[in-house]
C-alpha atoms as a PDB file:
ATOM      1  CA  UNK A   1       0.000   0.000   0.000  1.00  0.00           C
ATOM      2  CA  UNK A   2       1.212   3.284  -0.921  1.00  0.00           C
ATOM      3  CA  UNK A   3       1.221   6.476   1.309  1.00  0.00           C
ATOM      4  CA  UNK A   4       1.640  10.124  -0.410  1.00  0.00           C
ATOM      5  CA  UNK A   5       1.895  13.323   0.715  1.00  0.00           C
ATOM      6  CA  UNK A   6       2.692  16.742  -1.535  1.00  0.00           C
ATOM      7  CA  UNK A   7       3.599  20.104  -0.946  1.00  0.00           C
ATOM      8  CA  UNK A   8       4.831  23.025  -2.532  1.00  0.00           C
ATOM      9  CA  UNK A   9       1.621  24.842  -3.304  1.00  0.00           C
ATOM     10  CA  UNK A  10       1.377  28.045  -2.778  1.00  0.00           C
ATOM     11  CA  UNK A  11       0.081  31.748  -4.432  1.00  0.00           C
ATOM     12  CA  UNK A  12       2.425  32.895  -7.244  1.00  0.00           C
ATOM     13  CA  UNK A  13       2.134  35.685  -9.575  1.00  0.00           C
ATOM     14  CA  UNK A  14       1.292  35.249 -13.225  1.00  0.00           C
ATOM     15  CA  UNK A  15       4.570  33.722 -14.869  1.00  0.00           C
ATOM     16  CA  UNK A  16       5.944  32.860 -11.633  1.00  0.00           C
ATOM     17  CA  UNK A  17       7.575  29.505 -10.552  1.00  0.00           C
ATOM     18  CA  UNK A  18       6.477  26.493  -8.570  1.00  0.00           C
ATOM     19  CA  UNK A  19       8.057  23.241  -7.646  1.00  0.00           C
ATOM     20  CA  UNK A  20       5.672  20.423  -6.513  1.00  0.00           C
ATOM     21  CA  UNK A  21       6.477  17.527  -4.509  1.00  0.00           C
ATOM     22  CA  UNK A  22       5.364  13.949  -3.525  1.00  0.00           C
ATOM     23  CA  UNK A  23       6.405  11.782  -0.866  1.00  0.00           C
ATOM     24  CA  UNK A  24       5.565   8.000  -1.402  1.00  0.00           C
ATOM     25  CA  UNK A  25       5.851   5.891   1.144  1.00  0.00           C
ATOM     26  CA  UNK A  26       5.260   1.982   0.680  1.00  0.00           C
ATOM     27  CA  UNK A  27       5.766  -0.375  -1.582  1.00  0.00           C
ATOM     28  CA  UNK A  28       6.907   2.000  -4.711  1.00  0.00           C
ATOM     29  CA  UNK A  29       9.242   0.094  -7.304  1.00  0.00           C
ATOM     30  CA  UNK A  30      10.098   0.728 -11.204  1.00  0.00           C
ATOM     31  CA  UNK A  31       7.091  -0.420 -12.175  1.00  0.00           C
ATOM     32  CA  UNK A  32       4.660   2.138 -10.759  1.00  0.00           C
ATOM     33  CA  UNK A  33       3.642   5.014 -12.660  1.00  0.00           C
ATOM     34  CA  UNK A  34       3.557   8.561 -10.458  1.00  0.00           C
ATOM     35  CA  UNK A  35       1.212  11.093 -11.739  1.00  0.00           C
ATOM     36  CA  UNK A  36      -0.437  14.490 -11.024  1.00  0.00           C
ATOM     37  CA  UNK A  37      -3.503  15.614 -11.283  1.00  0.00           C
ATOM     38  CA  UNK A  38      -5.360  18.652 -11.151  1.00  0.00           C
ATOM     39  CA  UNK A  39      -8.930  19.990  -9.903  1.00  0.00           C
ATOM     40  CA  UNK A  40     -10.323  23.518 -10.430  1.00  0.00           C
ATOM     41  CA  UNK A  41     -13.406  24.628  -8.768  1.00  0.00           C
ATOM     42  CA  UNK A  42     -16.614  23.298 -10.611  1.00  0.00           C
ATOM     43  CA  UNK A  43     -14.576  21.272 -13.296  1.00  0.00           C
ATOM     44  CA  UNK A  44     -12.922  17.688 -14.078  1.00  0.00           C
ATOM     45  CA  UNK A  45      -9.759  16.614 -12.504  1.00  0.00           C
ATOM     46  CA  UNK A  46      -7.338  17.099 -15.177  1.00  0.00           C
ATOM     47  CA  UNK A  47      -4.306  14.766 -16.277  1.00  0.00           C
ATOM     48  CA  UNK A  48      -1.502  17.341 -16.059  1.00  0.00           C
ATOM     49  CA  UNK A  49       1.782  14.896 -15.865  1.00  0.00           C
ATOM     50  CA  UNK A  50       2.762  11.272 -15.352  1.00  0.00           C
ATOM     51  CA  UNK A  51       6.380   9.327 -15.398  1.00  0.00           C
ATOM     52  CA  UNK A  52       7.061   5.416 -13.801  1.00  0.00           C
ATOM     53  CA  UNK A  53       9.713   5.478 -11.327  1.00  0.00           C
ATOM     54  CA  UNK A  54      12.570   4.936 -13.257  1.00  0.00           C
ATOM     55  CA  UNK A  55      11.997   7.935 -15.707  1.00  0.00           C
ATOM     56  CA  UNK A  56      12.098   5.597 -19.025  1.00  0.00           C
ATOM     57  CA  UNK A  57       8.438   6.996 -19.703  1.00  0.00           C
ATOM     58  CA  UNK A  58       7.295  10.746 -19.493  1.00  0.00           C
ATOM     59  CA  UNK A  59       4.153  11.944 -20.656  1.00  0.00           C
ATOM     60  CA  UNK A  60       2.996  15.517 -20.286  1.00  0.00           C
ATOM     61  CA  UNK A  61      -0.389  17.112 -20.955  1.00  0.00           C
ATOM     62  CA  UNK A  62      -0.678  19.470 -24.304  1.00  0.00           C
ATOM     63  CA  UNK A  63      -1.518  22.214 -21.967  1.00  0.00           C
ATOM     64  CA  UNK A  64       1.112  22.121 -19.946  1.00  0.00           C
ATOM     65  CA  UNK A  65       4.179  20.819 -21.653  1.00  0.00           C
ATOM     66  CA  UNK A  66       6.958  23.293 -22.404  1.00  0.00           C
ATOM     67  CA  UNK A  67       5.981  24.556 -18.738  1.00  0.00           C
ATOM     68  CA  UNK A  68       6.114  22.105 -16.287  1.00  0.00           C
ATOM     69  CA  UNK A  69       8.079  18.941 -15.880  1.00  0.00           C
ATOM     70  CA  UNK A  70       7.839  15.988 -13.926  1.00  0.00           C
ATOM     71  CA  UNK A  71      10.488  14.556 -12.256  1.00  0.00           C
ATOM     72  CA  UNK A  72      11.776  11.708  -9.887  1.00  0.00           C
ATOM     73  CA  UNK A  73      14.108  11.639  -7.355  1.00  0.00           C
ATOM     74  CA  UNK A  74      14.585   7.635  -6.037  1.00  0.00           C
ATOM     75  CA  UNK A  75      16.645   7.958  -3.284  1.00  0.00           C
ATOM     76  CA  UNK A  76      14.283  10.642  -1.605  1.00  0.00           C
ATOM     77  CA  UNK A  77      10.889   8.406  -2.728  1.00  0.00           C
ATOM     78  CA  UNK A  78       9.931  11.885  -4.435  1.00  0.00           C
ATOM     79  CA  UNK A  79       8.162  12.700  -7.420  1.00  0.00           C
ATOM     80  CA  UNK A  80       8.510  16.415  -8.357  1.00  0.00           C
ATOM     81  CA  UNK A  81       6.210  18.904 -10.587  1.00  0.00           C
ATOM     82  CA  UNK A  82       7.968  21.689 -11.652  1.00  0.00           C
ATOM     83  CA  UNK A  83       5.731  24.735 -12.867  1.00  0.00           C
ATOM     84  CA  UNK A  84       7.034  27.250 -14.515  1.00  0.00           C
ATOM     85  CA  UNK A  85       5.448  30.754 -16.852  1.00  0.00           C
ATOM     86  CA  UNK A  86       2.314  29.740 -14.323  1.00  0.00           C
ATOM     87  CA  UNK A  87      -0.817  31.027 -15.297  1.00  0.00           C
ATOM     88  CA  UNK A  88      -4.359  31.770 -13.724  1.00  0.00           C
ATOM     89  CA  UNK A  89      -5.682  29.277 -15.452  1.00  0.00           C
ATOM     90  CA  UNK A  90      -3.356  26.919 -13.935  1.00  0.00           C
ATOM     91  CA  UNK A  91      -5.067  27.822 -10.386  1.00  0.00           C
ATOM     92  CA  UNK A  92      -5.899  24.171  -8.925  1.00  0.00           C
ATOM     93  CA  UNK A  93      -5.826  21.973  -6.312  1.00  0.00           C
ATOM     94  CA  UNK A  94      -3.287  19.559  -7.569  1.00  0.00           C
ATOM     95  CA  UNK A  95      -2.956  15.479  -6.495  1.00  0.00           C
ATOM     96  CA  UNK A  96      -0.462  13.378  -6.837  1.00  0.00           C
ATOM     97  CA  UNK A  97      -1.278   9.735  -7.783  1.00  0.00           C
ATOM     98  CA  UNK A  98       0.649   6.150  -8.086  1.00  0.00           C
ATOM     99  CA  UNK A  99      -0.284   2.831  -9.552  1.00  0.00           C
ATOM    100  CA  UNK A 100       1.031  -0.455 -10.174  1.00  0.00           C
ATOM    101  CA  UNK A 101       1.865  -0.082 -14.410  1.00  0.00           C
ATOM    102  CA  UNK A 102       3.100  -2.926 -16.754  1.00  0.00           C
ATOM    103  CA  UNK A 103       2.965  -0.781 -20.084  1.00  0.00           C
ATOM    104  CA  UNK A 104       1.483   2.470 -20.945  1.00  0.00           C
ATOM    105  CA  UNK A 105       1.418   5.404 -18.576  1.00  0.00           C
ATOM    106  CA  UNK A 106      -2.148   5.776 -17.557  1.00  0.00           C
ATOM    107  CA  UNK A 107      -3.528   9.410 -17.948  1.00  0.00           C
ATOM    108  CA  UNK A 108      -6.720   8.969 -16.420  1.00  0.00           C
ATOM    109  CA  UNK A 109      -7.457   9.432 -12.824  1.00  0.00           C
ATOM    110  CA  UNK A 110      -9.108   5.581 -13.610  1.00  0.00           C
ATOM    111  CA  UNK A 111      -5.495   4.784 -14.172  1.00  0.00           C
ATOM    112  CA  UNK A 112      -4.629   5.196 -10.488  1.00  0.00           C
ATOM    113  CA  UNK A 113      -5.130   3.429  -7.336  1.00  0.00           C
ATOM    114  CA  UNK A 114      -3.567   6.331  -4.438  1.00  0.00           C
ATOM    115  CA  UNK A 115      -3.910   9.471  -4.008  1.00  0.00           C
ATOM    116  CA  UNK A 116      -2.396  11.844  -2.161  1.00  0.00           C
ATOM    117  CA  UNK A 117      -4.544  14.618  -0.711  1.00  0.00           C
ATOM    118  CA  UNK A 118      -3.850  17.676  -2.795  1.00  0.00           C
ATOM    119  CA  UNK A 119      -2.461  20.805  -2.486  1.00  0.00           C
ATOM    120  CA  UNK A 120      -3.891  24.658  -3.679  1.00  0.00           C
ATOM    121  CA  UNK A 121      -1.701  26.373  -6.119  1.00  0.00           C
ATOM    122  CA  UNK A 122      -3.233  30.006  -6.744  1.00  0.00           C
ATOM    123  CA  UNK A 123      -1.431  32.230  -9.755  1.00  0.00           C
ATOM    124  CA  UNK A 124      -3.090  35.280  -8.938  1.00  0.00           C
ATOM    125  CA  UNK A 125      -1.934  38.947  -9.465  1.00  0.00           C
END
């Protein structure tokens, strides 16, 4: 069973930086995918980025790629979101998410068994 926690959120300004993290805890190996999600009020939760543990696979949504990258770090257990040229439209709570993979990465939140339990990000001037 996996355990995660993020942090990082946080109120930025328009084109202003963020850096995302998730601490897994549990039975993590190569083959599990790590994603993140995000929720604005009144909408979907949105694939934003996923990546398996050993960082063979990346897959980033059209509407953020170019901006933010996902990243792993296996010694800390950590899977990373870096946001970067942030916009308001990028104001969400965001959730990080891990499942047991054997091929593609899934980009659905159907895709993934835990969930961590969010974190606000606000790009706001």
């Amino acid at each position: 069973q996996v355990q995660l926690v993020e942090s990082g959120g946080g109120l930025v300004q328009p084109g202003g930086s963020l850096r995302l993290s998730c601490l897994a805890s549990g039975r993590t190996s190569s083959n599990y995918a790590m994603g993140w999600f995000r929720q604005a009020p009144g909408k979907e939760r949105e694939f934003v980025a996923g990546i398996n543990w050993s960082g063979v696979s990346r897959n980033h949504a059209d509407s953020v790629k170019g901006r933010f990258t996902i990243s792993t770090d296996n010694i800390k257990n950590t899977v990373y979101l870096q946001m970067n040229s942030l916009k308001p439209e990028d104001t969400a709570v965001y959730y990080c998410a891990a499942n047991k993979v054997w091929g593609v990465l899934p980009i659905t939140a159907y895709g993934y068994a835990y969930w961590g339990q969010g974190t606000q990000v606000t790009v706001s001037s």
